[in-house]
N, C-alpha and C. Protein backbone atom coordinates (compact mmCIF):
# COMPACT_ATOMS: atom_id res chain seq x y z
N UNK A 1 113.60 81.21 106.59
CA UNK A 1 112.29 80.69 106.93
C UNK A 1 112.08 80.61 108.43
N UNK A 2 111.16 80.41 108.80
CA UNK A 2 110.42 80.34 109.95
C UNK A 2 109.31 79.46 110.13
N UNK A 3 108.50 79.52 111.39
CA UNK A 3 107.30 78.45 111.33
C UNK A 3 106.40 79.45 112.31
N UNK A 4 105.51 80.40 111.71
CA UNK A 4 104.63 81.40 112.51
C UNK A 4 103.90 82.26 111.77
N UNK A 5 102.96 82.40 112.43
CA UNK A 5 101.99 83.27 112.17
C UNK A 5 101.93 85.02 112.26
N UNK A 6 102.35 85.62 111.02
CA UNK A 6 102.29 87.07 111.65
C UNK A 6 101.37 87.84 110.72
N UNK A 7 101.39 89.17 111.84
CA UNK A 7 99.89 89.94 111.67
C UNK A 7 100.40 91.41 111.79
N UNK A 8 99.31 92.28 111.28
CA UNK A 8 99.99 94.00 111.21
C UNK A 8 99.73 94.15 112.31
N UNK A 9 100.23 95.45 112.30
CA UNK A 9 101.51 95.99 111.69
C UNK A 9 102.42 95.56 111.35
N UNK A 10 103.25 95.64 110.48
CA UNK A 10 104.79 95.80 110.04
C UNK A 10 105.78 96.23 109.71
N UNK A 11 105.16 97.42 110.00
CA UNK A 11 105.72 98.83 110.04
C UNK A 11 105.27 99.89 111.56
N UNK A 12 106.08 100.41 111.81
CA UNK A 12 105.75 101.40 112.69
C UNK A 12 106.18 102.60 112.47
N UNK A 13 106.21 103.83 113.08
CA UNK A 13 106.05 105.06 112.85
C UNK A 13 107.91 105.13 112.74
N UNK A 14 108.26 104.50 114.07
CA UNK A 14 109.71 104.67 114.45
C UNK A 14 110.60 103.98 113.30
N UNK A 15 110.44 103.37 112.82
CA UNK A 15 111.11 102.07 111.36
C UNK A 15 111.67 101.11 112.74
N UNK A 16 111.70 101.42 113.90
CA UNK A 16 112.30 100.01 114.42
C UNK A 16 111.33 99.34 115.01
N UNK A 17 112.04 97.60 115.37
CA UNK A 17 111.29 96.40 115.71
C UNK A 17 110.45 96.79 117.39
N UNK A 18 109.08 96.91 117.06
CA UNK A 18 108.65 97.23 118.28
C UNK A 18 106.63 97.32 118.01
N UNK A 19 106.62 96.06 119.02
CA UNK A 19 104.96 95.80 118.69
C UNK A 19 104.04 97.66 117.96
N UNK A 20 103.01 96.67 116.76
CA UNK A 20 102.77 98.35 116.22
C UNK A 20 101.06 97.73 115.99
N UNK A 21 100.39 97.74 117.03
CA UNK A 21 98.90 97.60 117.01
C UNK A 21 98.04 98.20 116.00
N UNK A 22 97.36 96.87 115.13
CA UNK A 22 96.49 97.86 114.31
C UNK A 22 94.91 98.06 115.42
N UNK A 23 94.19 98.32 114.79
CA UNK A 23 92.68 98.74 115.01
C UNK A 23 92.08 97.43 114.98
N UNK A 24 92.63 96.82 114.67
CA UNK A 24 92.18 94.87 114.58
C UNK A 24 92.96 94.31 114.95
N UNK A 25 93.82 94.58 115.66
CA UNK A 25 94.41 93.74 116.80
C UNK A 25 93.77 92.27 116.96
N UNK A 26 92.88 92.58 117.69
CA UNK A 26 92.24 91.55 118.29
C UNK A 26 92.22 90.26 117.40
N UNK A 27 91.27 91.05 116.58
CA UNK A 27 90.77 90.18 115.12
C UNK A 27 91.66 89.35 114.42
N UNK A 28 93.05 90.00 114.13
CA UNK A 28 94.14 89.30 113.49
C UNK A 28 94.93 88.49 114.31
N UNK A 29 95.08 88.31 116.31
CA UNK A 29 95.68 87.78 116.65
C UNK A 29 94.71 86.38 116.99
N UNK A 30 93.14 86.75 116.90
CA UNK A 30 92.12 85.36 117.04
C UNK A 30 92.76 84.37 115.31
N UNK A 31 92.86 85.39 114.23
CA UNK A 31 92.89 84.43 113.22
C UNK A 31 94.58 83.83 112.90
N UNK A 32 95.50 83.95 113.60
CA UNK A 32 96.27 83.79 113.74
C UNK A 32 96.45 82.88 114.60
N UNK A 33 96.00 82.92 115.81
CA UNK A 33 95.87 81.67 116.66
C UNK A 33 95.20 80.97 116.42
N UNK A 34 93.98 80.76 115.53
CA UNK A 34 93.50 79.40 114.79
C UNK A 34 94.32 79.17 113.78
N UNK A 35 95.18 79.19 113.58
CA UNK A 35 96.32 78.71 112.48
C UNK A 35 96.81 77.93 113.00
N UNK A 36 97.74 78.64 114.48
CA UNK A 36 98.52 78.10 115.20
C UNK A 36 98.50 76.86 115.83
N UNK A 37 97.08 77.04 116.57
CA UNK A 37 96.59 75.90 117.07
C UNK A 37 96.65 74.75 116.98
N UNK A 38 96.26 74.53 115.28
CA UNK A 38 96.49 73.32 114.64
C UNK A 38 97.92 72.67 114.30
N UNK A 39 98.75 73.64 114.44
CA UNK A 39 100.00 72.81 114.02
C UNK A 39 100.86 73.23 115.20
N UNK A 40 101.05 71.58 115.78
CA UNK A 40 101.68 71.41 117.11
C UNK A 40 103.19 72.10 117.24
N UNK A 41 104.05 71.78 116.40
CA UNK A 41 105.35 72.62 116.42
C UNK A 41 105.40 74.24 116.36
N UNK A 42 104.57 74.84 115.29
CA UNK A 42 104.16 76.26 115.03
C UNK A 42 103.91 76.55 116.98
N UNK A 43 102.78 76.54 117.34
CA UNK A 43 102.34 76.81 118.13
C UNK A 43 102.87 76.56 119.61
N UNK A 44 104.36 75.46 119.48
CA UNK A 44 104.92 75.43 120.61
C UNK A 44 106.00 76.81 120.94
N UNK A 45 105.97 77.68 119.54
CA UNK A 45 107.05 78.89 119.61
C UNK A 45 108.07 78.68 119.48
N UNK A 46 109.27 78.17 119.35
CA UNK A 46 110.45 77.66 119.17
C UNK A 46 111.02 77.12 118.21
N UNK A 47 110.51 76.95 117.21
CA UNK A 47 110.52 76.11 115.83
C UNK A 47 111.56 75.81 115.22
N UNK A 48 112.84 76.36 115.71
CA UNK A 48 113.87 76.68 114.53
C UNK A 48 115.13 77.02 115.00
N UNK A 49 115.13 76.33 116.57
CA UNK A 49 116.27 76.20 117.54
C UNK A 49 117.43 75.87 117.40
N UNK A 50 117.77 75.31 116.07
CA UNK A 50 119.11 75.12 115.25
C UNK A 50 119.65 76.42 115.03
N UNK A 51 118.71 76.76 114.11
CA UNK A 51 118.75 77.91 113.10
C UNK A 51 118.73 79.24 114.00
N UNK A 52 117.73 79.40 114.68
CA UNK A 52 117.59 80.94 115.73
C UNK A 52 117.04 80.48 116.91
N UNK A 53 118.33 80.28 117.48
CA UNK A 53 118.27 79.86 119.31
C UNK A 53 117.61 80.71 120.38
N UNK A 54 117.51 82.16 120.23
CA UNK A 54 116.60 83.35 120.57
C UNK A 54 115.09 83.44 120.24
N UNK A 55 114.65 82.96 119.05
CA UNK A 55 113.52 83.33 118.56
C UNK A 55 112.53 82.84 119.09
N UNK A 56 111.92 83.50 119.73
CA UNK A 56 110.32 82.71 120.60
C UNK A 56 109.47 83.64 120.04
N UNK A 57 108.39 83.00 119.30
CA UNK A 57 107.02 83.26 119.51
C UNK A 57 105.78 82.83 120.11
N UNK A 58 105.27 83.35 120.95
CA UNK A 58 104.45 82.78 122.12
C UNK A 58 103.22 82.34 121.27
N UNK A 59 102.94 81.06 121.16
CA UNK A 59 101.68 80.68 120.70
C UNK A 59 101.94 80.76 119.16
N UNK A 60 103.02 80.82 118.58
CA UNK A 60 103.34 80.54 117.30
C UNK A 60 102.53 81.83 116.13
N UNK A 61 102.82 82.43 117.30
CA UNK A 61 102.35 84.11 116.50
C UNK A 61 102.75 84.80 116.73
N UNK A 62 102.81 85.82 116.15
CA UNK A 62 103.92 87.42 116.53
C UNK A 62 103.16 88.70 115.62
N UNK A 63 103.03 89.38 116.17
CA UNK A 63 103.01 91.34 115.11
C UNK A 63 104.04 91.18 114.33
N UNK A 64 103.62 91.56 113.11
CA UNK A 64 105.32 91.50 112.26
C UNK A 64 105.90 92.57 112.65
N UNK A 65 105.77 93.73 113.00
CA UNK A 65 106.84 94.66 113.32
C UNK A 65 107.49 94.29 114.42
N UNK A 66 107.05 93.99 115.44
CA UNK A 66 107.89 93.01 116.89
C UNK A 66 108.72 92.01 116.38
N UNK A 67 108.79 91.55 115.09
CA UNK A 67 109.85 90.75 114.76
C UNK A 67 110.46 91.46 113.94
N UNK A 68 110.24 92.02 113.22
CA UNK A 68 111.31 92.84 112.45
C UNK A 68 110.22 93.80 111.30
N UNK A 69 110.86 94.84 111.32
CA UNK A 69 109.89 95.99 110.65
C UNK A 69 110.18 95.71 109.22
N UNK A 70 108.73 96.10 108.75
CA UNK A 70 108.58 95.86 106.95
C UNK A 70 108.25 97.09 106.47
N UNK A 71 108.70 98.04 105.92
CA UNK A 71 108.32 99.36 105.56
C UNK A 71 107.44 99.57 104.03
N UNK A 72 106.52 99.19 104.15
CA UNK A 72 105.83 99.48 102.84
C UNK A 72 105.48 98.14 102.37
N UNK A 73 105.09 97.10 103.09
CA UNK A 73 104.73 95.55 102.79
C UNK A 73 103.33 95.41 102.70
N UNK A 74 102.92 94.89 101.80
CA UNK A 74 101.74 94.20 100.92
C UNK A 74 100.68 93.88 101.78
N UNK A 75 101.14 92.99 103.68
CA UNK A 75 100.13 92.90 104.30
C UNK A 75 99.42 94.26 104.78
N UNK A 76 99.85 95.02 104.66
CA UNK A 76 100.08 96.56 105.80
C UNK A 76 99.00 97.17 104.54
N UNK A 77 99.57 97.50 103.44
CA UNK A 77 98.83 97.92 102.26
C UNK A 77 97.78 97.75 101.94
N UNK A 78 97.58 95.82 101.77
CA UNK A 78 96.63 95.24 101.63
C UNK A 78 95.37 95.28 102.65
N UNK A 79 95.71 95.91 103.79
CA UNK A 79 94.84 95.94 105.23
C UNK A 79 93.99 97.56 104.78
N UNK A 80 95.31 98.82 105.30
CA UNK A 80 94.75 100.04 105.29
C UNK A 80 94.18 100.43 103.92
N UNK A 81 94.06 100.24 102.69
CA UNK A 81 93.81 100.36 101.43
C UNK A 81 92.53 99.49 100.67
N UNK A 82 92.52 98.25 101.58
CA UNK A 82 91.23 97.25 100.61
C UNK A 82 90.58 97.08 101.72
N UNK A 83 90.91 97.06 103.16
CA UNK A 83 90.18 96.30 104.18
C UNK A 83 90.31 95.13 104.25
N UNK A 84 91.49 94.40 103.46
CA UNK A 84 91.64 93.01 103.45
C UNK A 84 92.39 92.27 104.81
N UNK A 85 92.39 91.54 105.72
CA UNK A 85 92.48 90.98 106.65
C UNK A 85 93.34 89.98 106.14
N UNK A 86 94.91 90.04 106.23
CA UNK A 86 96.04 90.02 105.68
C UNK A 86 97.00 88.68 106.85
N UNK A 87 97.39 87.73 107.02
CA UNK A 87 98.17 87.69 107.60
C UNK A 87 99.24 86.80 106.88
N UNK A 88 100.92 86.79 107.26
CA UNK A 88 101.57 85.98 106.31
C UNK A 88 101.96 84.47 107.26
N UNK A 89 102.11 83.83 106.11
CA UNK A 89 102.27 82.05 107.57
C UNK A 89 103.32 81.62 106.68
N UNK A 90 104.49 81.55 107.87
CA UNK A 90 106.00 81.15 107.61
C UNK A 90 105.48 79.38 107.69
N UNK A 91 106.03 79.03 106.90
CA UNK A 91 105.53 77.51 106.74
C UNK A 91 106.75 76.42 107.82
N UNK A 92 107.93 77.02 107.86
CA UNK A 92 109.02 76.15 108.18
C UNK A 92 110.16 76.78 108.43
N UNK A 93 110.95 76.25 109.00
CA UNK A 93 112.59 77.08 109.15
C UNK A 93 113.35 76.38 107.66
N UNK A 94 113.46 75.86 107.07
CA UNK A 94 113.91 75.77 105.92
C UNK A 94 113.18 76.44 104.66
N UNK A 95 113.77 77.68 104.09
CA UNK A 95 112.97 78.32 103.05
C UNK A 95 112.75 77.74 101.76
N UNK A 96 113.48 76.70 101.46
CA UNK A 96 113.32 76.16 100.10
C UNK A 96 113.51 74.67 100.36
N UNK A 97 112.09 73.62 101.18
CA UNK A 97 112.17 72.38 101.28
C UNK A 97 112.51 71.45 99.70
N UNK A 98 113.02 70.51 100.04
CA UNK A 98 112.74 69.17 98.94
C UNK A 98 111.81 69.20 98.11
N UNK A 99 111.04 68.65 97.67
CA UNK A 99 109.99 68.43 96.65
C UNK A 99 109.78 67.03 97.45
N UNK A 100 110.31 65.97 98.07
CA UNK A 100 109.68 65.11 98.92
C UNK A 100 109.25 65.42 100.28
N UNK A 101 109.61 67.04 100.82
CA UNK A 101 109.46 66.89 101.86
C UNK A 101 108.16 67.36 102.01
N UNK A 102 107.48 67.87 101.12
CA UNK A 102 106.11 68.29 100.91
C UNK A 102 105.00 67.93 101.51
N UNK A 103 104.54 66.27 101.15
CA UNK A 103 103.43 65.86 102.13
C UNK A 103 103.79 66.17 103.33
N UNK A 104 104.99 66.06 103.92
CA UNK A 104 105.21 66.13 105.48
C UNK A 104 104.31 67.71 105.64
N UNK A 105 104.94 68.83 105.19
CA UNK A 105 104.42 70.11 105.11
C UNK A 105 102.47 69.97 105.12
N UNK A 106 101.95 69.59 104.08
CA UNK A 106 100.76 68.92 103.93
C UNK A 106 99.96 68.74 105.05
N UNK A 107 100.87 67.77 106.07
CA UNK A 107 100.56 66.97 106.64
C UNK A 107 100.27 67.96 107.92
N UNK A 108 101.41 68.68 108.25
CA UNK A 108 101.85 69.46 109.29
C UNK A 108 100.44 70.66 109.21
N UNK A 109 100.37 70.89 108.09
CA UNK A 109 99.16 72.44 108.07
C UNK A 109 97.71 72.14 107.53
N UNK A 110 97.02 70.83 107.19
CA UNK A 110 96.38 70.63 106.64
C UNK A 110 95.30 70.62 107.49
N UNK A 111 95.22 70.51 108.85
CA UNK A 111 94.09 70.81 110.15
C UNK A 111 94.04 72.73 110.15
N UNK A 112 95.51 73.23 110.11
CA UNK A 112 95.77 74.75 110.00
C UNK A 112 94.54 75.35 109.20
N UNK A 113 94.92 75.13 107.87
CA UNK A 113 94.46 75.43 106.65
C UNK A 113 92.79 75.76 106.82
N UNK A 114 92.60 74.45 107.31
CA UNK A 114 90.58 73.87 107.32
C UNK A 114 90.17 74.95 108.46
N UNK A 115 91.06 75.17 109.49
CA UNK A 115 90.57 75.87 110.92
C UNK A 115 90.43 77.45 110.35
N UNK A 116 91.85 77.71 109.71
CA UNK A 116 91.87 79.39 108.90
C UNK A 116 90.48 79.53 108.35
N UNK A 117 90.42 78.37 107.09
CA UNK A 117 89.06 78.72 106.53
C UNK A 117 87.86 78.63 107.65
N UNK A 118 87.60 78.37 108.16
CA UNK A 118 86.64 78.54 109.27
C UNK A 118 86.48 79.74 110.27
N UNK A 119 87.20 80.54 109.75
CA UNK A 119 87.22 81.60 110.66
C UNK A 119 86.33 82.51 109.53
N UNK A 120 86.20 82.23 108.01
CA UNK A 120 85.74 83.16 107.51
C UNK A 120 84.28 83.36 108.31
């Protein structure tokens, strides 16, 4: 797990990790940073400094292929194929929380959530 916002590409031509700009660039890194925004830890980039002492994402967003390439992934598909405006949101550095730790989660993305929908 993680705590960030990522956006296509996720794949690139090369199969390795290396920013891969779609045609909506722009578009997906504005709706990505209204995610971010709202949740103060996400958006400080660092989230998970136990776990991955290297990992910075600036503004609690990243291109998924700049973090690691996805070859044939659902956001990428779901973009060039439907026109759907795709992004995936790592909720946390722990992939499988408690069942109490939930409201905290709730709590943490629930300004996120309202701001995403507002971008429609």
């Amino acid at each position: 797990g993680s705590l960030v916002v990522n956006y296509p590409f996720d794949d690139d031509e090369q199969g390795i990790a290396i920013y891969s700009k779609s045609p909506d660039d722009a578009v997906f890194q504005s709706l990505a940073l209204a995610y971010s925004k709202e949740n103060a830890k996400m958006y400080q980039g660092s989230p998970c400094k136990d776990m991955y002492p290297t990992e910075y994402f600036p503004h609690g967003i990243t291109n998924g292929a700049q973090w690691y390439n996805v070859p044939g992934g659902m956001q990428d598909w779901n973009y060039l194929h439907t026109n759907c405006f795709e992004v995936t949101i790592e909720l946390g550095c722990v992939k499988y929380p408690r069942a109490e730790e939930l409201p905290k989660y709730w709590a943490q993305n629930r300004r996120s959530l309202l701001q995403f929908m507002k971008q429609v």
